[in-house]
Protein backbone atom coordinates (compact mmCIF):
# COMPACT_ATOMS: atom_id res chain seq x y z
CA UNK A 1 -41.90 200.33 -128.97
CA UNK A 2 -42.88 200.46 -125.20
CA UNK A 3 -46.28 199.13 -125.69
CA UNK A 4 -44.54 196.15 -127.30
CA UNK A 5 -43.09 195.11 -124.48
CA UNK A 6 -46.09 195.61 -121.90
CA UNK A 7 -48.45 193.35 -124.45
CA UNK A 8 -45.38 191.08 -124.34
CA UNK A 9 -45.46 191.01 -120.55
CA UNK A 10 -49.46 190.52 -120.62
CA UNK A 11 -49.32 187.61 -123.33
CA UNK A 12 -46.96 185.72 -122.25
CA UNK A 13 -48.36 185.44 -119.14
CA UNK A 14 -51.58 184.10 -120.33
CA UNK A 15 -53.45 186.05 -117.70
CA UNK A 16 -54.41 189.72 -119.72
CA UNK A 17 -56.23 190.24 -123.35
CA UNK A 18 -57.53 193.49 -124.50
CA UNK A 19 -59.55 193.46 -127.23
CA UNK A 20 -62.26 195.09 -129.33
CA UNK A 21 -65.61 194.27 -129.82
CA UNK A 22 -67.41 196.66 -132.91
CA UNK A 23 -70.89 198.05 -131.84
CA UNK A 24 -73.59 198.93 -134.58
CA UNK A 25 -72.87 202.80 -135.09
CA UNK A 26 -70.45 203.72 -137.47
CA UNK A 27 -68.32 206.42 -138.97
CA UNK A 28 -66.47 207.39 -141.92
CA UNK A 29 -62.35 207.75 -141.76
CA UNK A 30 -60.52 209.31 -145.07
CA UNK A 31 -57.49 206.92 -145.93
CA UNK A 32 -55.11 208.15 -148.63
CA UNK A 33 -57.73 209.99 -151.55
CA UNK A 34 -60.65 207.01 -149.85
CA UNK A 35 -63.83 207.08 -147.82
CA UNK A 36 -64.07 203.78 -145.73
CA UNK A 37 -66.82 203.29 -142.96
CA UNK A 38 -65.70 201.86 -139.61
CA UNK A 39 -67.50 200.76 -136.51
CA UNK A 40 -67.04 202.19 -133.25
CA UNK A 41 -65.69 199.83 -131.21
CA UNK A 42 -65.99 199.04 -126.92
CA UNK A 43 -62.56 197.16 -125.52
CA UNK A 44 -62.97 194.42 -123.48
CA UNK A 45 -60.37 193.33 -120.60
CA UNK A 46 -60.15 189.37 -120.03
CA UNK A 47 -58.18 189.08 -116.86
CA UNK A 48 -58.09 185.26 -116.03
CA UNK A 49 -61.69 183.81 -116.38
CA UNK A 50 -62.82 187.39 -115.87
CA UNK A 51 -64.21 189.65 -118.91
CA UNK A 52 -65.20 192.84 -118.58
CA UNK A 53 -66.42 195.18 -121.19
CA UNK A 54 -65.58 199.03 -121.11
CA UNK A 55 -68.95 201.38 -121.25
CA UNK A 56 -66.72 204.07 -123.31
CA UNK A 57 -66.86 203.76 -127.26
CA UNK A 58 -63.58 204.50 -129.17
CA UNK A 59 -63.10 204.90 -133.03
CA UNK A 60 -61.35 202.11 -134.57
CA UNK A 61 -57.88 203.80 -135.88
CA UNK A 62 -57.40 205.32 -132.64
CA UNK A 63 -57.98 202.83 -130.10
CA UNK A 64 -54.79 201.50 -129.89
CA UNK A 65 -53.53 204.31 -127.68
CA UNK A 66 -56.40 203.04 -124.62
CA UNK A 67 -55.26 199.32 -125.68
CA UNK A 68 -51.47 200.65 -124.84
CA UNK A 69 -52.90 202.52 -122.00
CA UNK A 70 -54.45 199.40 -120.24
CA UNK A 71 -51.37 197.46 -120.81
CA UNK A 72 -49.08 199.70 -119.38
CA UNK A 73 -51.42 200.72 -116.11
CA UNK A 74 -51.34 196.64 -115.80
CA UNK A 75 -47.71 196.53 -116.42
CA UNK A 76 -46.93 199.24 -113.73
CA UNK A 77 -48.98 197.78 -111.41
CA UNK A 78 -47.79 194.52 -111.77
CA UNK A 79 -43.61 195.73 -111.64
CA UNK A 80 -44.84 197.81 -108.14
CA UNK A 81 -46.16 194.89 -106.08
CA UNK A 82 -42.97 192.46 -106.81
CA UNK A 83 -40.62 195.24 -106.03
């Protein structure tokens, strides 16, 4: 529930986006008794007019813990300069 609250922060403030962009290499993932194939995927960080994509490639069902990551370094940093 934490992350919740520091995409919250970053949303409603129009001014951070994390996202994911797939690249061309894949891999497989079991779900359940399945086989699906997935794409690697680089995040990208809009700050503002500002994009900038990440040179690090993540697997798609676990990149939400760098996206919560990002949000929460941003969210620190952001609580320590009004203090």
């Amino acid at each position: 529930m934490e992350c919740l609250e520091y995409m919250s922060w970053a949303l409603k403030g129009n001014h951070l986006r994390v996202y994911a962009v797939p690249t061309k290499s894949m891999y497989t993932h079991k779900v359940g008794k399945k086989t699906v194939n997935l794409s690697y995927v680089k995040l990208v960080i809009e700050i503002g007019n500002a994009k900038h994509e990440g040179k690090e490639t993540y697997k798609q069902h676990l990149m939400h813990e760098k996206v919560c990551e990002i949000y929460k370094f941003y969210y620190d940093n952001h609580k320590a300069k009004t203090k």
